[in-house]
N, C-alpha and C. Protein backbone atom coordinates (compact mmCIF):
# COMPACT_ATOMS: atom_id res chain seq x y z
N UNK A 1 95.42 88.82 118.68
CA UNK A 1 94.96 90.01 117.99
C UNK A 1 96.04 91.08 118.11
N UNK A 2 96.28 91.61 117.50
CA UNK A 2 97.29 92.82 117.06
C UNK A 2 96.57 94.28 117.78
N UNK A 3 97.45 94.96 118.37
CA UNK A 3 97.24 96.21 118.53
C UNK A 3 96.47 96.69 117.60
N UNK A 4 95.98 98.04 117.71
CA UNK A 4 95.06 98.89 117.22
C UNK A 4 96.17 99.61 115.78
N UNK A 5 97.52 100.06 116.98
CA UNK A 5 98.64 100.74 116.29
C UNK A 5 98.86 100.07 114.90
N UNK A 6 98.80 98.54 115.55
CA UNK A 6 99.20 97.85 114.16
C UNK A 6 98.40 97.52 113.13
N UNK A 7 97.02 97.61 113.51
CA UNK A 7 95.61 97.28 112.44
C UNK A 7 95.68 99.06 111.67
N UNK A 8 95.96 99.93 112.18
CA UNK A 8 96.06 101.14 111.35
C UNK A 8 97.09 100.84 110.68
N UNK A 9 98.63 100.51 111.01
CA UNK A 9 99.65 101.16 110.03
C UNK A 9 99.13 99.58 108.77
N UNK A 10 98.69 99.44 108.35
CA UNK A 10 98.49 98.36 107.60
C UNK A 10 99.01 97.05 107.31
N UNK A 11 99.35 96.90 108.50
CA UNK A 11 100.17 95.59 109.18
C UNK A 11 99.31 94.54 108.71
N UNK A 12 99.87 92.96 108.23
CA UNK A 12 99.08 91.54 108.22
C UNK A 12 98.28 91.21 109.69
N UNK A 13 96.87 90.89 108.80
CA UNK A 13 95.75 90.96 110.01
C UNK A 13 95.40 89.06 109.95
N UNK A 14 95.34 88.48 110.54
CA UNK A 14 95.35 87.01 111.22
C UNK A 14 94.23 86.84 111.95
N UNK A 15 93.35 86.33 111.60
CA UNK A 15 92.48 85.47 112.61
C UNK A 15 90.96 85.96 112.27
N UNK A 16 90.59 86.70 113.36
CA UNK A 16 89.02 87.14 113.25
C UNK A 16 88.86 88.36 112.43
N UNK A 17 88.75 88.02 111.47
CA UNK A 17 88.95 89.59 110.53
C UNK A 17 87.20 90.09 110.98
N UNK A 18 86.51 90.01 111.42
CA UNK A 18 84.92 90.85 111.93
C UNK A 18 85.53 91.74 113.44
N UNK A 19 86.56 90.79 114.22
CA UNK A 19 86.51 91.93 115.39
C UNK A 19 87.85 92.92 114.40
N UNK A 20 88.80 91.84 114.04
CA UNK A 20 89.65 93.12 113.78
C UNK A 20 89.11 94.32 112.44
N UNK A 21 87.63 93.93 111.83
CA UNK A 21 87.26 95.38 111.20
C UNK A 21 86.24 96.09 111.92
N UNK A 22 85.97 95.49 112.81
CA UNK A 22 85.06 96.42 114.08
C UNK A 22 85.94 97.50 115.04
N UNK A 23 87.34 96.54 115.30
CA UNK A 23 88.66 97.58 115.90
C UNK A 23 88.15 98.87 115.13
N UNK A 24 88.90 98.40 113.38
CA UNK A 24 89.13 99.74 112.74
C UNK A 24 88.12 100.84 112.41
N UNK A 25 86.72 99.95 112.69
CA UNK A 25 85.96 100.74 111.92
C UNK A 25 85.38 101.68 113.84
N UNK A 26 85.79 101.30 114.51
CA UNK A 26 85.39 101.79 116.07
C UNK A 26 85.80 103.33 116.22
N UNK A 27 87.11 103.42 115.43
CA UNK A 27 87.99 104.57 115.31
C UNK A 27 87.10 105.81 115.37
N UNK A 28 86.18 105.94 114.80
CA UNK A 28 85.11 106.84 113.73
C UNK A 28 83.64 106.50 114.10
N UNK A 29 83.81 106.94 116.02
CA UNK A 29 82.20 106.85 116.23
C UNK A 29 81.23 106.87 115.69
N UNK A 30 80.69 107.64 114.77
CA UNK A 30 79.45 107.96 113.74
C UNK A 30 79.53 106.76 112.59
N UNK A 31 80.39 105.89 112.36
CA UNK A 31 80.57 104.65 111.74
C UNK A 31 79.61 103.31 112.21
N UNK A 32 78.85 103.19 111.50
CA UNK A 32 78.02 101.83 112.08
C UNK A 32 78.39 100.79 110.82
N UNK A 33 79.10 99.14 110.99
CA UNK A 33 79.05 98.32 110.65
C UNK A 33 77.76 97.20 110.75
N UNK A 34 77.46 96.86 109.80
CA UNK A 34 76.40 95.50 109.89
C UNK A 34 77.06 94.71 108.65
N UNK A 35 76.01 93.69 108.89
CA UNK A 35 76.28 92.19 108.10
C UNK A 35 74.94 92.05 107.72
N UNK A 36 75.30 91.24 106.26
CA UNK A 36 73.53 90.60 106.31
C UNK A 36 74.03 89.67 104.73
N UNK A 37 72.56 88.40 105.00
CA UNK A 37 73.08 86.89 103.99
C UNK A 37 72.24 87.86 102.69
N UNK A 38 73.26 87.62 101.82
CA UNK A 38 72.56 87.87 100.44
C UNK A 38 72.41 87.11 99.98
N UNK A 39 72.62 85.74 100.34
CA UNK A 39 72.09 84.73 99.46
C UNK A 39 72.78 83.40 99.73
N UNK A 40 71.76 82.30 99.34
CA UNK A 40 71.57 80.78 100.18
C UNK A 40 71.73 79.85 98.63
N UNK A 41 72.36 79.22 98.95
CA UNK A 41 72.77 77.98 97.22
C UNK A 41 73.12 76.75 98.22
N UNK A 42 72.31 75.94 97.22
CA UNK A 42 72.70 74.61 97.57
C UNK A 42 71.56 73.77 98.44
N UNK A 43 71.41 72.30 98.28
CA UNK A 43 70.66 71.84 99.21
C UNK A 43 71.07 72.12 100.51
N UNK A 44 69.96 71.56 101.69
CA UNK A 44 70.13 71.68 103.09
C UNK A 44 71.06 71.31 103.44
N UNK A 45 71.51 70.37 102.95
CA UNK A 45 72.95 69.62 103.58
C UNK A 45 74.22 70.63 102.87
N UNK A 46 74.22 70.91 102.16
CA UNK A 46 75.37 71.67 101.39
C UNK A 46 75.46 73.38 101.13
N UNK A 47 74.85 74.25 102.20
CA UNK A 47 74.75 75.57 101.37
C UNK A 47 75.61 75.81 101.46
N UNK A 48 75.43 77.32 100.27
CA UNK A 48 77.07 77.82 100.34
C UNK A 48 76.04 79.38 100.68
N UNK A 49 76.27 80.18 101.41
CA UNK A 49 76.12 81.47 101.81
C UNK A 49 76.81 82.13 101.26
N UNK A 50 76.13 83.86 101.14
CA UNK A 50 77.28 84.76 100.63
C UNK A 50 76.24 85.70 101.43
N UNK A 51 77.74 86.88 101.91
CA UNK A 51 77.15 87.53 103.00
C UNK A 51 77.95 89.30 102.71
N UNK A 52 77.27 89.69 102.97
CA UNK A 52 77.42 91.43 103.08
C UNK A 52 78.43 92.22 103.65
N UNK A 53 79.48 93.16 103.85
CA UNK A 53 79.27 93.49 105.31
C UNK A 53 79.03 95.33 104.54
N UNK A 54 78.21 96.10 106.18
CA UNK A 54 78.39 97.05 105.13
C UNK A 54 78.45 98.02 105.92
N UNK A 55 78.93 99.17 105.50
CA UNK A 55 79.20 100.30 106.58
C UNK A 55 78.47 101.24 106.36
N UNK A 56 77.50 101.93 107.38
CA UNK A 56 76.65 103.07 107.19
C UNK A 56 75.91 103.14 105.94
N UNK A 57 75.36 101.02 105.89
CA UNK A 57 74.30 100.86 104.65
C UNK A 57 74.97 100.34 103.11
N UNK A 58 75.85 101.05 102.94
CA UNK A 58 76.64 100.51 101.90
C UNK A 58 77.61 99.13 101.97
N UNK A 59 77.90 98.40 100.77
CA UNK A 59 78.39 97.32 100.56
C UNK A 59 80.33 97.56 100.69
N UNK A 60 80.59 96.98 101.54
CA UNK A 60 82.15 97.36 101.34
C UNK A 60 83.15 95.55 101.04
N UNK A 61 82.23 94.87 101.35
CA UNK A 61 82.96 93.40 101.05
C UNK A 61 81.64 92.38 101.38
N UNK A 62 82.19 91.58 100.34
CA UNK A 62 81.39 90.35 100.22
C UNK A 62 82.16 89.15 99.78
N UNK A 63 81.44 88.25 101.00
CA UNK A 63 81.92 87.01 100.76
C UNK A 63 81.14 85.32 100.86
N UNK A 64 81.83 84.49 100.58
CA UNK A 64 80.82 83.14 100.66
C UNK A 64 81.81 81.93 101.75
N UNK A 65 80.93 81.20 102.26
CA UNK A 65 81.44 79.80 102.99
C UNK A 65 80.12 79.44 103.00
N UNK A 66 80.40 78.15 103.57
CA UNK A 66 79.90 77.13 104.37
C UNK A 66 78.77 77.15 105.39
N UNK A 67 79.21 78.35 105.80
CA UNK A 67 78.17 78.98 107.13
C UNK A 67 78.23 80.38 107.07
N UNK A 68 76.98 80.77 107.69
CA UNK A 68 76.61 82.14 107.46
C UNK A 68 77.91 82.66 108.03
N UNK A 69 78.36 82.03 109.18
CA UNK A 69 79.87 82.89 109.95
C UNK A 69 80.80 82.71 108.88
N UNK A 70 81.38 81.90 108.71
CA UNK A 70 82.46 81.78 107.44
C UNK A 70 81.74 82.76 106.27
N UNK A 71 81.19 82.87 105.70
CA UNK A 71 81.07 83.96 104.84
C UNK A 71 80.54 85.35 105.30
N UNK A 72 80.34 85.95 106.54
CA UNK A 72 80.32 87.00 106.60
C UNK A 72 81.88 87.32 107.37
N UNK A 73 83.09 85.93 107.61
CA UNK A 73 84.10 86.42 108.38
C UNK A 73 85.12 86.77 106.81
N UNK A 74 85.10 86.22 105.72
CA UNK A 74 85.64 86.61 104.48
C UNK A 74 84.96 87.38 103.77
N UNK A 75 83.47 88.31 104.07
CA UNK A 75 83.10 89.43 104.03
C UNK A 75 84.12 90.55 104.71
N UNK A 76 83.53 90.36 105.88
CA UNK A 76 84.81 91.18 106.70
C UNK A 76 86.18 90.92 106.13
N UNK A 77 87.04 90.43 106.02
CA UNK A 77 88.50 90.16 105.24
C UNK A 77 88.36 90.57 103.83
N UNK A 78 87.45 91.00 103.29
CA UNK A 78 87.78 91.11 101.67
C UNK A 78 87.65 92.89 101.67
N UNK A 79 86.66 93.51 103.24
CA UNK A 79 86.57 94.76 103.05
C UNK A 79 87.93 95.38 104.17
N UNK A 80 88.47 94.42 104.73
CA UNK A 80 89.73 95.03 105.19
C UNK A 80 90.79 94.65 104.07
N UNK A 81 90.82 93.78 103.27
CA UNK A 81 91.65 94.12 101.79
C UNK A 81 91.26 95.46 101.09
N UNK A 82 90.03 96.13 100.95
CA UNK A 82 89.71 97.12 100.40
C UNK A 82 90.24 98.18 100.72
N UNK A 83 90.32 98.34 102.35
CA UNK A 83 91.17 99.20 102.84
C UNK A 83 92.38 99.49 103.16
N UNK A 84 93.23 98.44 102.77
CA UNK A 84 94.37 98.41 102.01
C UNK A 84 95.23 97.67 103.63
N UNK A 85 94.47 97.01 104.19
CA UNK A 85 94.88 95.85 105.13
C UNK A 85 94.94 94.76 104.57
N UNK A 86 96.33 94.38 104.76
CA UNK A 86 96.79 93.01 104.27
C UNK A 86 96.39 91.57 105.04
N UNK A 87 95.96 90.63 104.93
CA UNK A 87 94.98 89.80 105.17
C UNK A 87 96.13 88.18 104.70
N UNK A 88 95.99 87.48 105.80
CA UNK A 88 96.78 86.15 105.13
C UNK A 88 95.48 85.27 104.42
């Protein structure tokens, strides 16, 4: 995981993009992050999830996988693209 220094200056973010947008979003006590599944496709054996993430209620990224974790961890990564964090 990358410094804090480096998740601000908008440095490439690698790996757990949920802790590293909990880092950024930590900055700004009065900031509350959550997650939540918006929605389930596919038989039992095959879903595909798509998941929320959202800050102080609002939608800031959404994403889909395999598992509720895989799509709320490219939730998280699509709303640190929003914020102009570069994401491999």
């Amino acid at each position: 995981m990358p410094p804090v220094e480096t998740l601000r200056s908008g440095k490439l973010i690698i790996g757990d993009y949920k802790t590293s947008l909990q880092e950024v979003i930590q900055q700004n006590p009065e900031e509350h992050i959550s997650y939540e599944i918006a929605d389930e496709k596919g038989a039992a054996h095959n879903r595909i999830f798509t998941a929320n993430v959202l800050l102080n209620g609002q939608v800031i990224g959404t994403g889909t996988g395999s598992s509720k974790k895989e799509a709320e961890q490219a939730a998280a990564k699509e709303a640190l693209g929003l914020m102009g964090y570069e994401t491999n």
